[in-house]
N, C-alpha and C. Protein backbone atom coordinates (compact mmCIF):
# COMPACT_ATOMS: atom_id res chain seq x y z
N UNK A 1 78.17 241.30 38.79
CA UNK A 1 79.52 241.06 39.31
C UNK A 1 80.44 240.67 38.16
N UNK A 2 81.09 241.59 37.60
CA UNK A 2 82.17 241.46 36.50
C UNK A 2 83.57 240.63 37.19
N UNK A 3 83.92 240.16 36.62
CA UNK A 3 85.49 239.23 36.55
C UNK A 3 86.51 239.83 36.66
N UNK A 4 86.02 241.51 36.20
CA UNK A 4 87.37 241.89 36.49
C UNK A 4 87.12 242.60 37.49
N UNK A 5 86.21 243.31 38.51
CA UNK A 5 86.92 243.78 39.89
C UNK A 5 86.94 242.98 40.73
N UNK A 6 87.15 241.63 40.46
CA UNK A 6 87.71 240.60 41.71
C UNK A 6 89.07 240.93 41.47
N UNK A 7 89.33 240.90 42.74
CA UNK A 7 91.02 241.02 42.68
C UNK A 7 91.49 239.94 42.89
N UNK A 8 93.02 239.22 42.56
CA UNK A 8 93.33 238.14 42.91
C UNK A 8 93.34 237.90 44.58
N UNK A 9 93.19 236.65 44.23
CA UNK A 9 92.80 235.85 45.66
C UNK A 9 94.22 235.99 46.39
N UNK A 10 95.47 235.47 45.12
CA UNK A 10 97.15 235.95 45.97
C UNK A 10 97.46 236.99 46.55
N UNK A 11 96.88 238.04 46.04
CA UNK A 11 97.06 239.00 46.89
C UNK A 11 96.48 239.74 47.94
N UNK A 12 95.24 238.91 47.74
CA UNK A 12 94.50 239.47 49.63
C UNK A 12 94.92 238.73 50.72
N UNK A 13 94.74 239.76 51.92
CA UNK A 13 95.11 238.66 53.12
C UNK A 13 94.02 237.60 53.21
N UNK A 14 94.00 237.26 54.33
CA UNK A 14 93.09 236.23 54.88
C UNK A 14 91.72 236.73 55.18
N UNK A 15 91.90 237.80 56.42
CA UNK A 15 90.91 238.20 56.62
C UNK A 15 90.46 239.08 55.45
N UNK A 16 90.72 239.48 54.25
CA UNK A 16 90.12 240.35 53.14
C UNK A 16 89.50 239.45 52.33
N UNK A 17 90.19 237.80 52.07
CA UNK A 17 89.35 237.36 51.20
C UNK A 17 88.06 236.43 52.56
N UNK A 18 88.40 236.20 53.38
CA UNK A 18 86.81 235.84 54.67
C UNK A 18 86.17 236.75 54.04
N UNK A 19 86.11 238.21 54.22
CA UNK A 19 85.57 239.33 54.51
C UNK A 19 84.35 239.17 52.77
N UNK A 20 85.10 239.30 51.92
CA UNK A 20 84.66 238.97 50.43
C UNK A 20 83.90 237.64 50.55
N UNK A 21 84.36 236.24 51.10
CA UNK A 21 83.74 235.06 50.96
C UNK A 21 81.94 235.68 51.62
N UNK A 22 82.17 236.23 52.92
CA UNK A 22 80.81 236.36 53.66
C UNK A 22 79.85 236.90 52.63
N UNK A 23 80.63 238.70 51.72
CA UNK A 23 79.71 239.13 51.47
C UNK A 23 78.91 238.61 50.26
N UNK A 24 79.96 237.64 49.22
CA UNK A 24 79.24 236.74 48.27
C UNK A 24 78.27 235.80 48.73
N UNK A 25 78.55 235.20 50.17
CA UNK A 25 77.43 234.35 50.50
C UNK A 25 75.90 234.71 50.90
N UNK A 26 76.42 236.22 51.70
CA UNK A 26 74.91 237.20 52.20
C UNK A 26 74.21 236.90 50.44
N UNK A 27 75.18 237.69 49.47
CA UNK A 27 74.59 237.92 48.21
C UNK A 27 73.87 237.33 47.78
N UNK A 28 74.50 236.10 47.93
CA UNK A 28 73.45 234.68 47.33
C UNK A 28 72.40 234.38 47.72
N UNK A 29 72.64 234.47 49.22
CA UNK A 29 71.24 234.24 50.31
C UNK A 29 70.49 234.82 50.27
N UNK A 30 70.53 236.46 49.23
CA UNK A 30 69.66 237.31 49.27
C UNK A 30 68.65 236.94 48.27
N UNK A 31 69.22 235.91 47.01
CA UNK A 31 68.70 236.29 45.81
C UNK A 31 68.32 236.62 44.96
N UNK A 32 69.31 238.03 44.87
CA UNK A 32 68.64 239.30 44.27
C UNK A 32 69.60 239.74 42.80
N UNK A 33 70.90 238.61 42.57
CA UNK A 33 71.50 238.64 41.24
C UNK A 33 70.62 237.37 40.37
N UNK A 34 70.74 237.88 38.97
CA UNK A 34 70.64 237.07 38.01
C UNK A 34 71.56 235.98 38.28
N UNK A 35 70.85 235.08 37.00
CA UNK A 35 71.71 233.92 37.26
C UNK A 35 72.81 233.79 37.29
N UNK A 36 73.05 234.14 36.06
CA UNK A 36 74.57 234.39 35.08
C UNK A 36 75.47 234.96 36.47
N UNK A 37 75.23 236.19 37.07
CA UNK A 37 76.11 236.85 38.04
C UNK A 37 75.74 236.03 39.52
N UNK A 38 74.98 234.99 39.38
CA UNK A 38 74.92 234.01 40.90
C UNK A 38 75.89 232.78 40.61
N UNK A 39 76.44 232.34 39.16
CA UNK A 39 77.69 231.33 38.62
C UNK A 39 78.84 231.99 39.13
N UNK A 40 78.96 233.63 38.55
CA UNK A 40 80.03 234.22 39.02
C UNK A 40 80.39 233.94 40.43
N UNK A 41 79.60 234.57 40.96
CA UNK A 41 80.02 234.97 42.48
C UNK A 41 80.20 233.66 43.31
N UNK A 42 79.03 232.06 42.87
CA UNK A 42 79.03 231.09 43.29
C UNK A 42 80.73 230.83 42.63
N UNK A 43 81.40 231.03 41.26
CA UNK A 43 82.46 230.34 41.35
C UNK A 43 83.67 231.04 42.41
N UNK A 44 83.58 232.46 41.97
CA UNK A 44 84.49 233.26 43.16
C UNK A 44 84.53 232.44 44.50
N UNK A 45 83.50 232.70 45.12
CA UNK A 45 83.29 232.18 46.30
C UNK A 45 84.08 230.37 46.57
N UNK A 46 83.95 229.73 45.30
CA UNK A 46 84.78 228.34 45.51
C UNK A 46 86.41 228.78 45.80
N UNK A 47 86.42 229.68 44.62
CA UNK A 47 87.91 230.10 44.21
C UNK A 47 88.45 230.68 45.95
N UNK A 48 87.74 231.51 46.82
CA UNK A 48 88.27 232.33 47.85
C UNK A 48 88.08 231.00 48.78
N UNK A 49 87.28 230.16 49.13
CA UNK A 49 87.59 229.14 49.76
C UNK A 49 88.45 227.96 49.89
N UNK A 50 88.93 227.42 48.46
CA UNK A 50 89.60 226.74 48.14
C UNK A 50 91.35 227.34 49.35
N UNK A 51 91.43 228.70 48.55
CA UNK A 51 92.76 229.69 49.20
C UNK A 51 92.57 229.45 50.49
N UNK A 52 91.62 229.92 50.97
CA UNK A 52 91.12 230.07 52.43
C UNK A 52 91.68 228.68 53.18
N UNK A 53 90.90 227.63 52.48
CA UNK A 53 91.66 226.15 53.23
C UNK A 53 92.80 225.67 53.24
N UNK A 54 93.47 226.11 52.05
CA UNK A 54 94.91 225.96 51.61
C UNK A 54 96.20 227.15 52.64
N UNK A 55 95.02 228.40 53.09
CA UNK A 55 96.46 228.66 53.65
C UNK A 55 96.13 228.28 55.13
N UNK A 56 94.63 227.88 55.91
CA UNK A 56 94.27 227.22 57.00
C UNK A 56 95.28 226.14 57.48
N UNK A 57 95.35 225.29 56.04
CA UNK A 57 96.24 224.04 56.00
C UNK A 57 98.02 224.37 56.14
N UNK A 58 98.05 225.47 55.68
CA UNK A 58 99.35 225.75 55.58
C UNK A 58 99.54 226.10 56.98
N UNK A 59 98.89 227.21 57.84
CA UNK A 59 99.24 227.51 58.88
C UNK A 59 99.36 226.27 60.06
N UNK A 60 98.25 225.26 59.69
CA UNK A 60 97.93 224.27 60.65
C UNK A 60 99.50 223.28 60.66
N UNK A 61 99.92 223.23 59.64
CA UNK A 61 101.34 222.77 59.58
C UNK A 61 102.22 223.21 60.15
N UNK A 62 102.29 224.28 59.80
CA UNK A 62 103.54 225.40 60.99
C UNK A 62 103.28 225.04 61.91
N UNK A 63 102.44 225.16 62.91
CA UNK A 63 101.71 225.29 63.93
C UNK A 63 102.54 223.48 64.59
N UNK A 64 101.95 222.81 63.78
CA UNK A 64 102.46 220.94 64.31
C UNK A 64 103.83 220.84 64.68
N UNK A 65 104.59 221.89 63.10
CA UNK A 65 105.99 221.40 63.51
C UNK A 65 106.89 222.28 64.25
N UNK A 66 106.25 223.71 64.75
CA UNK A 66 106.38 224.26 65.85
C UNK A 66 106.04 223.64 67.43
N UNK A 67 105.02 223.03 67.31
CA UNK A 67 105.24 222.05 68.55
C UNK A 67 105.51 221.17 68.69
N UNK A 68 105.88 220.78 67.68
CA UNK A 68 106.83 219.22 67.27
C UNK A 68 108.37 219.55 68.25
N UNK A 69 108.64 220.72 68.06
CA UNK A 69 109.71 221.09 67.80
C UNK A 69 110.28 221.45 69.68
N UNK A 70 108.91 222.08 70.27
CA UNK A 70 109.16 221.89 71.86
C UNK A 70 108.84 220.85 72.61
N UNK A 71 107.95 219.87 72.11
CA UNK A 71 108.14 218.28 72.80
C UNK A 71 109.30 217.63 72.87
N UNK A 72 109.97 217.78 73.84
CA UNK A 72 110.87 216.50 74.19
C UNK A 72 111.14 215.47 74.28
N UNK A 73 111.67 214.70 73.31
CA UNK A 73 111.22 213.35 73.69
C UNK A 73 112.11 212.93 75.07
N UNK A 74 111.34 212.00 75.55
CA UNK A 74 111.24 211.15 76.74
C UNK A 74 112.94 210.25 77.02
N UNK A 75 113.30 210.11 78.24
CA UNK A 75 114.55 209.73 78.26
C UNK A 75 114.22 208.66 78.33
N UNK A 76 115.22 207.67 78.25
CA UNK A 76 115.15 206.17 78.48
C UNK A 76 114.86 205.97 79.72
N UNK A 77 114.83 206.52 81.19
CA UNK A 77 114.87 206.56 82.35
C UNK A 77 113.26 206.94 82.81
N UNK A 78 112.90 207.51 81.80
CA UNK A 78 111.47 208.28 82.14
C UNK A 78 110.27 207.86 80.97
N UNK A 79 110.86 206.99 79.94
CA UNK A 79 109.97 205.78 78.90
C UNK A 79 109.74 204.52 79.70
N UNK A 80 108.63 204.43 79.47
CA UNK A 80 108.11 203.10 80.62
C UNK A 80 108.41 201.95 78.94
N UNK A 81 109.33 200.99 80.01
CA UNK A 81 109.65 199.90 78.80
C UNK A 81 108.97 198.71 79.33
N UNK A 82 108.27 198.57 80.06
CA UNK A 82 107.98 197.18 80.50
C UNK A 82 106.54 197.34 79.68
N UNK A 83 106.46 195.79 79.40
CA UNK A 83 105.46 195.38 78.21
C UNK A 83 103.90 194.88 79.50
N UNK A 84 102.81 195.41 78.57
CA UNK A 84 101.57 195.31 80.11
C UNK A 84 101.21 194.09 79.69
């Protein structure tokens, strides 16, 4: 596994770099690369996950302040103010 036909991680979608994360992991599980090319693919594989969580995280944000955004807050009439 050479360094250079990884393609950058910026420019795959989501599901292209999943798709790549799985098949480096089958790879590994197989144990059928040398070492040297099991560092590679073990670092790739950090590198496509790292992205992977970062744009998880990114979407999971949208997502909050999109429903941030249709919760209403509560009228004074319909906020229970009495202390229990």
């Amino acid at each position: 596994m050479a360094d250079s036909q990884f393609v950058p991680v910026e420019t795959m979608t989501f599901r292209q770099a999943m798709a790549e994360l799985d098949t480096i992991m089958s790879t590994l599980e197989s144990n059928t690369l040398e070492l040297e090319d099991s560092l590679r693919a073990y670092e790739r594989g950090v590198e496509l996950l790292r992205a992977l969580k970062g744009r998880l995280n990114d979407a999971q944000q949208k997502v909050d302040v999109l429903m941030g955004e249709l919760v209403e807050e509560p009228t004074d009439e319909a906020r229970d103010t009495t202390l229990s």
